[in-house]
Protein backbone atom coordinates (compact mmCIF):
# COMPACT_ATOMS: atom_id res chain seq x y z
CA UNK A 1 0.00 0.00 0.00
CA UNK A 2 1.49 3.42 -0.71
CA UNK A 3 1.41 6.10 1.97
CA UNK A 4 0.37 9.19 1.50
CA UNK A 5 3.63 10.90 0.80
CA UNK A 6 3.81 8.66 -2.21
CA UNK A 7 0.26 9.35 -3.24
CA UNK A 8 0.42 13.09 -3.61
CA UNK A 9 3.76 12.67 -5.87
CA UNK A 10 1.57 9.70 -8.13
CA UNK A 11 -1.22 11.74 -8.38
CA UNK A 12 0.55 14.88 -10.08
CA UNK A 13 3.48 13.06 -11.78
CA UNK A 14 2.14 9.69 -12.94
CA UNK A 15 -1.22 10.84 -13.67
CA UNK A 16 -1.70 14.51 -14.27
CA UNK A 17 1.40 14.76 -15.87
CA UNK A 18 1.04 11.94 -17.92
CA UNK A 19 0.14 11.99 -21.89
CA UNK A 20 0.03 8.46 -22.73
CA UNK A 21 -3.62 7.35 -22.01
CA UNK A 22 -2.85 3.94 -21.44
CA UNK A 23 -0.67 4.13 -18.86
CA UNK A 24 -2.49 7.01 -17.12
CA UNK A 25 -5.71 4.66 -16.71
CA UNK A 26 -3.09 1.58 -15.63
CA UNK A 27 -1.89 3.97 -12.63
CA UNK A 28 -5.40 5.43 -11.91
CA UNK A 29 -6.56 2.13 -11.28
CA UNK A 30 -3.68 1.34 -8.38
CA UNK A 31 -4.29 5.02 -7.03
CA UNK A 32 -7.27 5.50 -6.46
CA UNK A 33 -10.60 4.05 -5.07
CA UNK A 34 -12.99 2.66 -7.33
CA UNK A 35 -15.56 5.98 -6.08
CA UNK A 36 -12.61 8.94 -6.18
CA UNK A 37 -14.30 12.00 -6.41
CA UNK A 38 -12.31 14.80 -8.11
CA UNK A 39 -13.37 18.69 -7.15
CA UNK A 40 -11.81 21.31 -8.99
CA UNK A 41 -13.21 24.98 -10.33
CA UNK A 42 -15.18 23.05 -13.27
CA UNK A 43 -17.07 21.21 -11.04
CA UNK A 44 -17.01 17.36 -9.16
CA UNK A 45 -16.65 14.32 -10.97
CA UNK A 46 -17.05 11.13 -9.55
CA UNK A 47 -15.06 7.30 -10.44
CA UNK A 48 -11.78 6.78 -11.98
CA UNK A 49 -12.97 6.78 -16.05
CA UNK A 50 -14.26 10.38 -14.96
CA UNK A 51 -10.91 11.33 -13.09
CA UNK A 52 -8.89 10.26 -16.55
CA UNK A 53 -11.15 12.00 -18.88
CA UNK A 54 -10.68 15.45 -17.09
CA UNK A 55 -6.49 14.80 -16.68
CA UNK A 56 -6.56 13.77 -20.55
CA UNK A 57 -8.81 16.50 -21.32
CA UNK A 58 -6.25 19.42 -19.45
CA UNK A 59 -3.47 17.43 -20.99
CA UNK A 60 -5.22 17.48 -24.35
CA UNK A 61 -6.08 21.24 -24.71
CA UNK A 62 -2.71 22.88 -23.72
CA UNK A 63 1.06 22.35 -25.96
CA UNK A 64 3.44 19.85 -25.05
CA UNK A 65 5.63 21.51 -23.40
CA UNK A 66 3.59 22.80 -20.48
CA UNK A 67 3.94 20.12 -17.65
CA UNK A 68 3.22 19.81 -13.47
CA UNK A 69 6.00 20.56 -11.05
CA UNK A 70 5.95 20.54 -7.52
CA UNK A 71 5.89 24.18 -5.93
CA UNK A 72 6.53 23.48 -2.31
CA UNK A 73 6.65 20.48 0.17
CA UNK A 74 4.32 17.65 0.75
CA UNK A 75 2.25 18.18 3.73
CA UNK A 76 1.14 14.80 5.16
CA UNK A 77 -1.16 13.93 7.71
CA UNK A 78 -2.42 10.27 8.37
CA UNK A 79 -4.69 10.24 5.79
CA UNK A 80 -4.62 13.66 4.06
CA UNK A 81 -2.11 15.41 2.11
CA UNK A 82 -1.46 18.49 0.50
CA UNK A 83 0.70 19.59 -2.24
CA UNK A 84 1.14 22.82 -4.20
CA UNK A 85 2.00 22.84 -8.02
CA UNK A 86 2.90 25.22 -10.86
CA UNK A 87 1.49 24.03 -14.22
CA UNK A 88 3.07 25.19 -17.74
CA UNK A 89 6.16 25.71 -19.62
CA UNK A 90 9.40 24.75 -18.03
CA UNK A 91 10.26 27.74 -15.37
CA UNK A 92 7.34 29.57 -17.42
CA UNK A 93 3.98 28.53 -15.10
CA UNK A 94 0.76 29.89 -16.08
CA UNK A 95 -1.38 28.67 -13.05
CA UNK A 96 -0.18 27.56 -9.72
CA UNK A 97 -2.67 25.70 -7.08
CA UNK A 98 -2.83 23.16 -4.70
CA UNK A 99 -4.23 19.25 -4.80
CA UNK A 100 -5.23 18.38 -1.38
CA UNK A 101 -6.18 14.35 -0.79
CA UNK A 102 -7.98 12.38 1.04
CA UNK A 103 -6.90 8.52 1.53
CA UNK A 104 -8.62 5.53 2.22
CA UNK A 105 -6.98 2.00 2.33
CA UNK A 106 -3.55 2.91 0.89
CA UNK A 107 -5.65 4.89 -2.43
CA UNK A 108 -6.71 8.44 -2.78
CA UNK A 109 -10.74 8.37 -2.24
CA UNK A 110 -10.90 12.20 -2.64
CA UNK A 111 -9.04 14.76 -4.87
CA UNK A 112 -9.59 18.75 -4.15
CA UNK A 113 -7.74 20.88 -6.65
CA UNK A 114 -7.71 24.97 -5.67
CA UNK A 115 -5.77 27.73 -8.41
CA UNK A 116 -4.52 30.47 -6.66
CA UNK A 117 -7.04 33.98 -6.86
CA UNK A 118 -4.02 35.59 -9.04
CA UNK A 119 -5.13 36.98 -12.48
């Protein structure tokens, strides 16, 4: 079972970060629950086919060479985490925000993304 340490770095490397469908939807089905529900400013989708067709829909509309880095430390409790992220070209970001998780037997259960209020 991964911890939640582990998690927060899966969920924006491996998955959000990810372009090749396949193995996006091989890793979203060791990472999260079957009933993940993913809340960001678009709205709440629930399940993991609805979690991979928002992450290949972001990765879809925006060029290649924007990607997900890590803008701060992981913040882990014992079964929530935190971690902030800057999302675009290399050194370049266009949007920064934070993924907080919740985790239920060793798999995220609940995924809350924020943006920062900056125009």
């Amino acid at each position: 079972m991964a911890d939640v340490r582990e998690l927060l770095g899966t969920n924006l490397h491996r998955v959000f970060n990810n372009r090749d469908a396949d193995a996006r939807r091989r890793v979203i089905a060791d990472t999260y629950t079957d009933d993940v529900t993913f809340t960001e400013p678009e709205g709440t989708v629930t399940g993991r086919a609805a979690l991979d067709e928002r992450a290949g829909a972001l990765l879809g509309r925006v060029p290649a060479t924007f990607e997900f880095a890590e803008d701060g430390p992981r913040y882990v409790g014992t079964s929530t985490g935190a971690l902030a992220w800057r999302f675009g070209p290399p050194g370049a970001p266009v949007v920064r925000g934070i993924d907080v998780i919740t985790v239920r037997d060793g798999r995220i259960s609940e995924l809350r993304t924020m943006l920062t209020g900056e125009d």
